[in-house]
PDB file of N, CA and C in Angstrom:
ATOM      1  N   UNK A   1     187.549  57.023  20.952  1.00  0.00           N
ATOM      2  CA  UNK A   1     188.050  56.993  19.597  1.00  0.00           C
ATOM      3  C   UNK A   1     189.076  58.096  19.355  1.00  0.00           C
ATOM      4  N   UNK A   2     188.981  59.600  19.786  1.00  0.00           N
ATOM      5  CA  UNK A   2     189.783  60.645  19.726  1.00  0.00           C
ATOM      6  C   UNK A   2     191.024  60.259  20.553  1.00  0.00           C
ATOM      7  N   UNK A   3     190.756  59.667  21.822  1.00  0.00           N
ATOM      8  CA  UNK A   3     192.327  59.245  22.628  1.00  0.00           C
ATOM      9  C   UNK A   3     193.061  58.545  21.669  1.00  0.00           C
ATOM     10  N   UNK A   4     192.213  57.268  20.852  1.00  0.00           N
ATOM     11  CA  UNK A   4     193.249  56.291  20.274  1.00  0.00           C
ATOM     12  C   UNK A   4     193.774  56.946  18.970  1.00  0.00           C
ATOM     13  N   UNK A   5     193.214  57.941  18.394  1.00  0.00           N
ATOM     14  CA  UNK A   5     193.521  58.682  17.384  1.00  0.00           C
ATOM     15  C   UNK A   5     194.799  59.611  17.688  1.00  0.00           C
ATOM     16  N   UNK A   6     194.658  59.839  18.509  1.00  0.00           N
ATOM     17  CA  UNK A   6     195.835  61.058  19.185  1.00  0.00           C
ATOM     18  C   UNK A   6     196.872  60.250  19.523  1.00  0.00           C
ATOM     19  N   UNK A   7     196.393  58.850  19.827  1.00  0.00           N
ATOM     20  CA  UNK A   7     197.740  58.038  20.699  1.00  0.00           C
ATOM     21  C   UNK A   7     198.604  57.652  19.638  1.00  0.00           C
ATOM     22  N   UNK A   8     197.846  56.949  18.388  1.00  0.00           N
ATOM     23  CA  UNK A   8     198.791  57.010  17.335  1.00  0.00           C
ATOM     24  C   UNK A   8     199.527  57.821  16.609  1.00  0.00           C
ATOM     25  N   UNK A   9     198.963  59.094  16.478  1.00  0.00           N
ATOM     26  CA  UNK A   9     199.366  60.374  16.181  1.00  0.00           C
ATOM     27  C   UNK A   9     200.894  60.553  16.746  1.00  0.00           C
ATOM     28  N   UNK A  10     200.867  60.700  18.053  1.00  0.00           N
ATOM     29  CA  UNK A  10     201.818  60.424  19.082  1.00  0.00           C
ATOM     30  C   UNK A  10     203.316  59.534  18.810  1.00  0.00           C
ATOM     31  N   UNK A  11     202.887  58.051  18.892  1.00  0.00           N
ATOM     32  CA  UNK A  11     203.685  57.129  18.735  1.00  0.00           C
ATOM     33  C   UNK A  11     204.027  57.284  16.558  1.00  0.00           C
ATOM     34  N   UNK A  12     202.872  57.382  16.156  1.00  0.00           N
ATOM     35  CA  UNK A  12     204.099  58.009  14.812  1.00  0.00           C
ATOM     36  C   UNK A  12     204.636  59.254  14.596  1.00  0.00           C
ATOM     37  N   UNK A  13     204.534  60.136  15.203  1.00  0.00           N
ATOM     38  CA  UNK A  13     205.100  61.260  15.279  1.00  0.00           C
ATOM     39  C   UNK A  13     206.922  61.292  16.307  1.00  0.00           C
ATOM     40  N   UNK A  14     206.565  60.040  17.236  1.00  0.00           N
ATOM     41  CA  UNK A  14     207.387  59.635  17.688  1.00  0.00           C
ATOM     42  C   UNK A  14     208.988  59.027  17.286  1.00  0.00           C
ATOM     43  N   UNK A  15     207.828  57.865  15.571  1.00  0.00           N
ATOM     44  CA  UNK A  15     208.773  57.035  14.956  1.00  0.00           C
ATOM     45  C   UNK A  15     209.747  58.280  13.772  1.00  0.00           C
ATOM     46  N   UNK A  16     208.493  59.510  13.819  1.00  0.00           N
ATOM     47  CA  UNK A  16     209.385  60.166  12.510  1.00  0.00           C
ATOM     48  C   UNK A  16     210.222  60.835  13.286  1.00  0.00           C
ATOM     49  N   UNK A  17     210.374  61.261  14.011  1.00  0.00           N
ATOM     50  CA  UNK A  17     211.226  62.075  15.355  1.00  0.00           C
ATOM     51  C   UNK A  17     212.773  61.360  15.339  1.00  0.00           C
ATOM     52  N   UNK A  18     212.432  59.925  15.391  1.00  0.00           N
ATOM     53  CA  UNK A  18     213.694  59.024  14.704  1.00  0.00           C
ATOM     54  C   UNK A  18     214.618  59.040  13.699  1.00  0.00           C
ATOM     55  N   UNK A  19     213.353  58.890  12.689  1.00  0.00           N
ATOM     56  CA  UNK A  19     213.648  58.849  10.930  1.00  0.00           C
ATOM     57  C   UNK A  19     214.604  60.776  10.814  1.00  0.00           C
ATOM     58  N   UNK A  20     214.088  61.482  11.342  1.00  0.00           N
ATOM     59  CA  UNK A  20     214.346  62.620  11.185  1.00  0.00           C
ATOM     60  C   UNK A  20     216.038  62.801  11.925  1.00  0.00           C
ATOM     61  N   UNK A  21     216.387  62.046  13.160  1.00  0.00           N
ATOM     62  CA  UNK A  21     217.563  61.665  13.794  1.00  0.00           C
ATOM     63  C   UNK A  21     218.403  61.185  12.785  1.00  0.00           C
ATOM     64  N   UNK A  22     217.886  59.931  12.241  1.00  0.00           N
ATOM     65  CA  UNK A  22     218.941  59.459  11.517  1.00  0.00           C
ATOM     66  C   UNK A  22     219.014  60.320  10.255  1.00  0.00           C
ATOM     67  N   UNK A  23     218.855  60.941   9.475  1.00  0.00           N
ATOM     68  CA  UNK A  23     218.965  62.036   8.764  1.00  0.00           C
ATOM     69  C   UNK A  23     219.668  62.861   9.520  1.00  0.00           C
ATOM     70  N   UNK A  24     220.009  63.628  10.781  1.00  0.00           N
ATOM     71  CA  UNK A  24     220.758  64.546  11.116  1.00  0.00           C
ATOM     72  C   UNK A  24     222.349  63.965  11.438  1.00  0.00           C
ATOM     73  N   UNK A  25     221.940  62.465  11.850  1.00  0.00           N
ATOM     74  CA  UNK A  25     223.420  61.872  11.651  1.00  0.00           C
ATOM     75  C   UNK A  25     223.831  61.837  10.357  1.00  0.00           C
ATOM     76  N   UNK A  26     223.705  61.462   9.109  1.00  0.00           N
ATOM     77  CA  UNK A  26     223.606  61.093   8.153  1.00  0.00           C
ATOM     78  C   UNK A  26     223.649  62.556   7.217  1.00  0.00           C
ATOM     79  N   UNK A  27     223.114  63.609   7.596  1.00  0.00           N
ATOM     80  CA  UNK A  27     223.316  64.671   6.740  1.00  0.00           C
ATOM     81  C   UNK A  27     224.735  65.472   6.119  1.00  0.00           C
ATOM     82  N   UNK A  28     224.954  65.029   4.983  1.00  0.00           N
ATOM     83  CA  UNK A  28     226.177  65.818   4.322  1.00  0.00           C
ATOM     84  C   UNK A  28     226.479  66.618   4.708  1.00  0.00           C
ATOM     85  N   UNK A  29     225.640  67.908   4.704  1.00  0.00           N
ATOM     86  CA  UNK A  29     226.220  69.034   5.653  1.00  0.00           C
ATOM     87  C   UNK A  29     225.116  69.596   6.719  1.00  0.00           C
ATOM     88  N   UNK A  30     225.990  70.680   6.868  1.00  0.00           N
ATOM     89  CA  UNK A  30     225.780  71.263   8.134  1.00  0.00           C
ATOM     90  C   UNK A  30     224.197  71.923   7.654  1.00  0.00           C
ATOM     91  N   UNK A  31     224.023  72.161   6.800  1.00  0.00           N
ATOM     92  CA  UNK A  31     222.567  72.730   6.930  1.00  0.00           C
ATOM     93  C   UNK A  31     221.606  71.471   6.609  1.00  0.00           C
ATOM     94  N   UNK A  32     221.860  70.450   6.041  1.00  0.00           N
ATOM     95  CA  UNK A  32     221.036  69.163   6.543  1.00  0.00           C
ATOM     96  C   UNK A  32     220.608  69.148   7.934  1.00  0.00           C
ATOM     97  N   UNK A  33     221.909  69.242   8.253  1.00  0.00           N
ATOM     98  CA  UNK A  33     221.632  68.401   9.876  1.00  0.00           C
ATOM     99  C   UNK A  33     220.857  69.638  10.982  1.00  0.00           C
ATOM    100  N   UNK A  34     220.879  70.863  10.470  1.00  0.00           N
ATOM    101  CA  UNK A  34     220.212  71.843  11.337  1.00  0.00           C
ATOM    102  C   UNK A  34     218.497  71.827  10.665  1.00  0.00           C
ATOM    103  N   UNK A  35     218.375  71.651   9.469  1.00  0.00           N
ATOM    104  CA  UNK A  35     216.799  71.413   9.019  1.00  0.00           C
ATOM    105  C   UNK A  35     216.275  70.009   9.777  1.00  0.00           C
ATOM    106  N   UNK A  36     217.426  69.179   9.907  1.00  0.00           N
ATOM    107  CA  UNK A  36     216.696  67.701  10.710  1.00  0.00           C
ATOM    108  C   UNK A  36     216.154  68.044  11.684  1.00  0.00           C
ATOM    109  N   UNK A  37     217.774  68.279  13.020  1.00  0.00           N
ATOM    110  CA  UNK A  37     217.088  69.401  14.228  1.00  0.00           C
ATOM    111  C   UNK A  37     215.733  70.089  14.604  1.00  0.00           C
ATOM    112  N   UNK A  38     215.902  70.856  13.669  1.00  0.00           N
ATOM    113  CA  UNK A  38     214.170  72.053  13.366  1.00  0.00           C
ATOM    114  C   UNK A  38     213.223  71.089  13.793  1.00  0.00           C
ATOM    115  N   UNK A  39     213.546  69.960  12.611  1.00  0.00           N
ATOM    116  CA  UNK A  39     212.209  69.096  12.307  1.00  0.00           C
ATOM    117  C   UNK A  39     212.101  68.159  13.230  1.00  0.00           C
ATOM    118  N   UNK A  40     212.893  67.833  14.287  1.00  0.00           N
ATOM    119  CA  UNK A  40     213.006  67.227  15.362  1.00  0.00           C
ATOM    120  C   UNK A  40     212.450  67.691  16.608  1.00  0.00           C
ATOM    121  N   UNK A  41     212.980  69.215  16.588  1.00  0.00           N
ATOM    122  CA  UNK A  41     212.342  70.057  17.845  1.00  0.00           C
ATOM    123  C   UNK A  41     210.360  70.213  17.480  1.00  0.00           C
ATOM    124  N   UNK A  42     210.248  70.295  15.995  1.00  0.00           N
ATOM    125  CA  UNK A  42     208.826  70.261  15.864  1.00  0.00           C
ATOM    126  C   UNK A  42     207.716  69.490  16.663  1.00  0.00           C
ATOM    127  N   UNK A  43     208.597  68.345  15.624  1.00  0.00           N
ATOM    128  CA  UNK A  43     207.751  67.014  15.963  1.00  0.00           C
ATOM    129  C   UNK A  43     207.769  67.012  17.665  1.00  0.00           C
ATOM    130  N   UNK A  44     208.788  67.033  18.421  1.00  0.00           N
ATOM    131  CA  UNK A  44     208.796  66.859  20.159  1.00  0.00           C
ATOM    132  C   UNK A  44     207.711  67.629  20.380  1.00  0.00           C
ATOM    133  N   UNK A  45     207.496  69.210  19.951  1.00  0.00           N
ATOM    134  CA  UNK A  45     206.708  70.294  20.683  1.00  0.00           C
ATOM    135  C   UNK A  45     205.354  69.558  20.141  1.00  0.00           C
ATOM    136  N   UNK A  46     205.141  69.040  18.893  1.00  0.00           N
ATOM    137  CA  UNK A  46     203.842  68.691  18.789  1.00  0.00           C
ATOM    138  C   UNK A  46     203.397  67.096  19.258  1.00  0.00           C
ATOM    139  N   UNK A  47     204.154  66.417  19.845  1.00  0.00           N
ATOM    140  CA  UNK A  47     203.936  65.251  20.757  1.00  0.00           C
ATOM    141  C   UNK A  47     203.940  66.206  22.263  1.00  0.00           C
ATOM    142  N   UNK A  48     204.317  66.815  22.932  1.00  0.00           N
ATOM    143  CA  UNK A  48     204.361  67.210  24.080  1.00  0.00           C
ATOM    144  C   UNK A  48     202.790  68.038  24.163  1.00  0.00           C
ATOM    145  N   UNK A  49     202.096  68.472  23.196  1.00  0.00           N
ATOM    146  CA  UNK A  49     200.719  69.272  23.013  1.00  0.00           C
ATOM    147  C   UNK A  49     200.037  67.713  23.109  1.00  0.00           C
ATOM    148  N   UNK A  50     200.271  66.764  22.215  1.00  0.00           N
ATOM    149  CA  UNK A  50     199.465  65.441  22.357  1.00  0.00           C
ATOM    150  C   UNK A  50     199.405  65.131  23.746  1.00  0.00           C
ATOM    151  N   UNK A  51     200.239  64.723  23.972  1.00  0.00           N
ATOM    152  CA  UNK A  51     200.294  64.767  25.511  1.00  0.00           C
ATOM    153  C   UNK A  51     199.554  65.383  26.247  1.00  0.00           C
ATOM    154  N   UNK A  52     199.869  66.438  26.109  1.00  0.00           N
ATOM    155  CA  UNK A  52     198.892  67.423  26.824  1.00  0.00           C
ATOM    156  C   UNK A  52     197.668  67.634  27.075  1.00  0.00           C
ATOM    157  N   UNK A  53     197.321  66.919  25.686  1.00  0.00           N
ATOM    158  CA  UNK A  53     195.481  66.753  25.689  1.00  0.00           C
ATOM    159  C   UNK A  53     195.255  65.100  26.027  1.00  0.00           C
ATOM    160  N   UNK A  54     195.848  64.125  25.896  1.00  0.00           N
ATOM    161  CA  UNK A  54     195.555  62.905  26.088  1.00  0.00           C
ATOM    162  C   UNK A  54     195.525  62.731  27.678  1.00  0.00           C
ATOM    163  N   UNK A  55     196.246  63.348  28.406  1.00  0.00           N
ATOM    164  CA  UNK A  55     196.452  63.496  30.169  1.00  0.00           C
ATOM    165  C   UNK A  55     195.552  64.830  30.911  1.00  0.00           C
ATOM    166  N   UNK A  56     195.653  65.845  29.872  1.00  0.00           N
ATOM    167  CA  UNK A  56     194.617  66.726  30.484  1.00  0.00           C
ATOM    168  C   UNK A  56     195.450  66.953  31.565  1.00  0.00           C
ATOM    169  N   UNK A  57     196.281  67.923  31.078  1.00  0.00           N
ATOM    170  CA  UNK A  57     197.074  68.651  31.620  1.00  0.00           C
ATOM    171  C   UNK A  57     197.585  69.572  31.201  1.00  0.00           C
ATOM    172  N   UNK A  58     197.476  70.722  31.464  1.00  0.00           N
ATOM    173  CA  UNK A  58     197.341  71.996  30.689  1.00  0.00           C
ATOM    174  C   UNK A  58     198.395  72.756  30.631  1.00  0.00           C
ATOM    175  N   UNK A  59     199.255  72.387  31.862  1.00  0.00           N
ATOM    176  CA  UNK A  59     200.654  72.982  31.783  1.00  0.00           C
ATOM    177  C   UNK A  59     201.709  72.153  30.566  1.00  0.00           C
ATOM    178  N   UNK A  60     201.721  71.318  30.309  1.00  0.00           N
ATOM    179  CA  UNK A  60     202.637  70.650  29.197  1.00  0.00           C
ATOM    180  C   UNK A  60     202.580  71.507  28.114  1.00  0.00           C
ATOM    181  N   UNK A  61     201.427  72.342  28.077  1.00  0.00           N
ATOM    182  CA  UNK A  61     201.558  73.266  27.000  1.00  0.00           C
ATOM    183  C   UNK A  61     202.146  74.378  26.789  1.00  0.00           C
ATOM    184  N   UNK A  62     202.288  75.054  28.095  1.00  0.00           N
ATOM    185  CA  UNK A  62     203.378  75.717  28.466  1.00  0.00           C
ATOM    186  C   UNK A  62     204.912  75.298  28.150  1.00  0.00           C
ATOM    187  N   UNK A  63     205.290  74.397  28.436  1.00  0.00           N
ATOM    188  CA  UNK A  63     206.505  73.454  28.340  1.00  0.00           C
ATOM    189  C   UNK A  63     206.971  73.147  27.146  1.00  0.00           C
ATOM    190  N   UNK A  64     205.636  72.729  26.153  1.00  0.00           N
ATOM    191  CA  UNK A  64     205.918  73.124  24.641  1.00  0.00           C
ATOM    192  C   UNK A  64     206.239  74.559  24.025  1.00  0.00           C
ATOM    193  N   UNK A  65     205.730  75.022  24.249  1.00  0.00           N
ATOM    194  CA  UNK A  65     205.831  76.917  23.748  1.00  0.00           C
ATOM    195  C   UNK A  65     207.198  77.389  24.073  1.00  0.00           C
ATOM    196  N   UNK A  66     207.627  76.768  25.288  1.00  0.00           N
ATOM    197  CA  UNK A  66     208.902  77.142  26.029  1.00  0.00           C
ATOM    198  C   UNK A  66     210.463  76.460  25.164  1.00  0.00           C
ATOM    199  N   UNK A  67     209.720  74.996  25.019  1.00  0.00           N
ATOM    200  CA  UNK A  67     210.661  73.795  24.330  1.00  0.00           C
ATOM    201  C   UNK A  67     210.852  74.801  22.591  1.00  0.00           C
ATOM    202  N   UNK A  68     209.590  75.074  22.256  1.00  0.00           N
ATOM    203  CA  UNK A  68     209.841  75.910  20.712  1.00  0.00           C
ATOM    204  C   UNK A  68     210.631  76.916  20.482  1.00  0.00           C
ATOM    205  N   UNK A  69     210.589  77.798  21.939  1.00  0.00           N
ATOM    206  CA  UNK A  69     211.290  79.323  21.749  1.00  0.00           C
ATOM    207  C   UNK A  69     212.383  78.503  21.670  1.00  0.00           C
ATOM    208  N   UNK A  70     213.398  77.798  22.803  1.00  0.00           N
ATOM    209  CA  UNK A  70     214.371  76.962  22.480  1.00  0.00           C
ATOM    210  C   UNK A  70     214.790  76.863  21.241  1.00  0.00           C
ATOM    211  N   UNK A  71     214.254  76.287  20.582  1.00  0.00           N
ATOM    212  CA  UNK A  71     214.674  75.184  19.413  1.00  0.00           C
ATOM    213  C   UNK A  71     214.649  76.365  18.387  1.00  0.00           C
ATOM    214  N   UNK A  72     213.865  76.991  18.291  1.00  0.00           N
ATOM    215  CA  UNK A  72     213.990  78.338  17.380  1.00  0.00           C
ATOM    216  C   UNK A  72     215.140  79.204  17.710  1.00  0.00           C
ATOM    217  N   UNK A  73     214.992  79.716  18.923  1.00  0.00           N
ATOM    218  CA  UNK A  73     216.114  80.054  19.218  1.00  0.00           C
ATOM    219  C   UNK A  73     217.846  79.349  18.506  1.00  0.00           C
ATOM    220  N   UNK A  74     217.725  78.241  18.752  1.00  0.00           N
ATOM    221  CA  UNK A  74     219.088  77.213  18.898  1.00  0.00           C
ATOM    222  C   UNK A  74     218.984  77.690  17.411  1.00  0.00           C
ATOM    223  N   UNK A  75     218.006  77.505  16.524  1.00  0.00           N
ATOM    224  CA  UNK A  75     218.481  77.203  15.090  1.00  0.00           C
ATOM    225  C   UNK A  75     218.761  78.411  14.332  1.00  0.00           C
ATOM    226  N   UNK A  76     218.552  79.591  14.978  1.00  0.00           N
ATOM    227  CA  UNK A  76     218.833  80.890  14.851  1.00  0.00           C
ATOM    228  C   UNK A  76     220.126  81.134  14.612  1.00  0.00           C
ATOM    229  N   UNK A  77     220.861  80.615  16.454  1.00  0.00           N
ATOM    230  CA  UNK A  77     222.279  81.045  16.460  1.00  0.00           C
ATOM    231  C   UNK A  77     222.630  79.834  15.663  1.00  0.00           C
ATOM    232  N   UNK A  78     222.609  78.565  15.593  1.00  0.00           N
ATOM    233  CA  UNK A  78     223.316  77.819  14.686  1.00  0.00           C
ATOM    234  C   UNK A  78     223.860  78.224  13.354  1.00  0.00           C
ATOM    235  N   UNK A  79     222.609  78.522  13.198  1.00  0.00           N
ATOM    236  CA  UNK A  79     222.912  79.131  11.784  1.00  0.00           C
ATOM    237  C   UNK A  79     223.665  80.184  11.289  1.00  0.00           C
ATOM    238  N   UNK A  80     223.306  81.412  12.065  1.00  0.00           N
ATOM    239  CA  UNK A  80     224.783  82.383  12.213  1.00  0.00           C
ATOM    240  C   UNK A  80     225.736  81.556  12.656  1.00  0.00           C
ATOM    241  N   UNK A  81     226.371  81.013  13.005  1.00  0.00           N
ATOM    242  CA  UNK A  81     227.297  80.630  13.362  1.00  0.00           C
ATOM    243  C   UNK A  81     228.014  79.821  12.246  1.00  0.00           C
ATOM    244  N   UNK A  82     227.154  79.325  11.502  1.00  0.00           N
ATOM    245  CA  UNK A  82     227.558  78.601  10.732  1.00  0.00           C
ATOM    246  C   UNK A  82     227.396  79.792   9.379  1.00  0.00           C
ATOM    247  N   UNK A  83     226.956  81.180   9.037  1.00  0.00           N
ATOM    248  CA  UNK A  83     227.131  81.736   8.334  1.00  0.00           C
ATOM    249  C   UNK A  83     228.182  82.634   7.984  1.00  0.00           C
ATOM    250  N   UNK A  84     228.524  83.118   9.549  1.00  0.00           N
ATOM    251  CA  UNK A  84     229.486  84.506   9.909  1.00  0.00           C
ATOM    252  C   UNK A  84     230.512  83.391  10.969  1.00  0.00           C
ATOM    253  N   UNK A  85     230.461  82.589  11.307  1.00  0.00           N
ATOM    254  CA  UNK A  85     231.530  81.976  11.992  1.00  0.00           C
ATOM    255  C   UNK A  85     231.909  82.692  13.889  1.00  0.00           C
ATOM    256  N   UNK A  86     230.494  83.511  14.233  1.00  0.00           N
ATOM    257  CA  UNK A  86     230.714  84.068  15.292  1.00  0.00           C
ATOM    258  C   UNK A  86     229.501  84.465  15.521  1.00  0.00           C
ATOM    259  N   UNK A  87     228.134  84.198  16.828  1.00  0.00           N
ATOM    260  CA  UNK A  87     227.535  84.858  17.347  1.00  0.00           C
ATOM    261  C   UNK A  87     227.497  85.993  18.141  1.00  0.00           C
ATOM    262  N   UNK A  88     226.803  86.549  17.413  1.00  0.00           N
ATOM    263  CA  UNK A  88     226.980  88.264  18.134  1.00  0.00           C
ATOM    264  C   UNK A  88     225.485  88.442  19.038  1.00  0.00           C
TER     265      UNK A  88
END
């Protein structure tokens, strides 16, 4: 019952991962489309933990933590970049 619970979890977390895409195409501006992003890199790191427990595999979790610094990272400099027009 917990696998099939997680599996859907998964596959809609999947479909909003989408919904959240087309919003970053679609976003007026530039700070739309970097909150989509965010919410894009989320949703991946928390399907890649699903994963992780549905396969029982313990390193994917690693891979998530790693995928987050990323995406945090990215939305860091984006954003300077898009504030001051130059990462320092």
């Amino acid at each position: 019952m917990i696998e099939t619970t997680m599996l859907v979890c998964t596959i809609v977390l999947a479909f909003l991962a989408f919904v959240s895409l087309y919003r970053a195409y679609l976003g007026p501006t530039a700070a739309d489309r970097i909150v989509a992003i965010n919410v894009i890199s989320s949703k991946v790191v928390t399907i890649i933990v699903l994963i992780a427990l549905l396969t029982y595999q313990e390193s994917y979790v690693n891979v998530s933590l790693v995928y987050a610094m990323v995406g945090f990272s990215a939305t860091i400099a984006v954003s300077k970049y898009l504030s001051k027009g130059k990462v320092d």
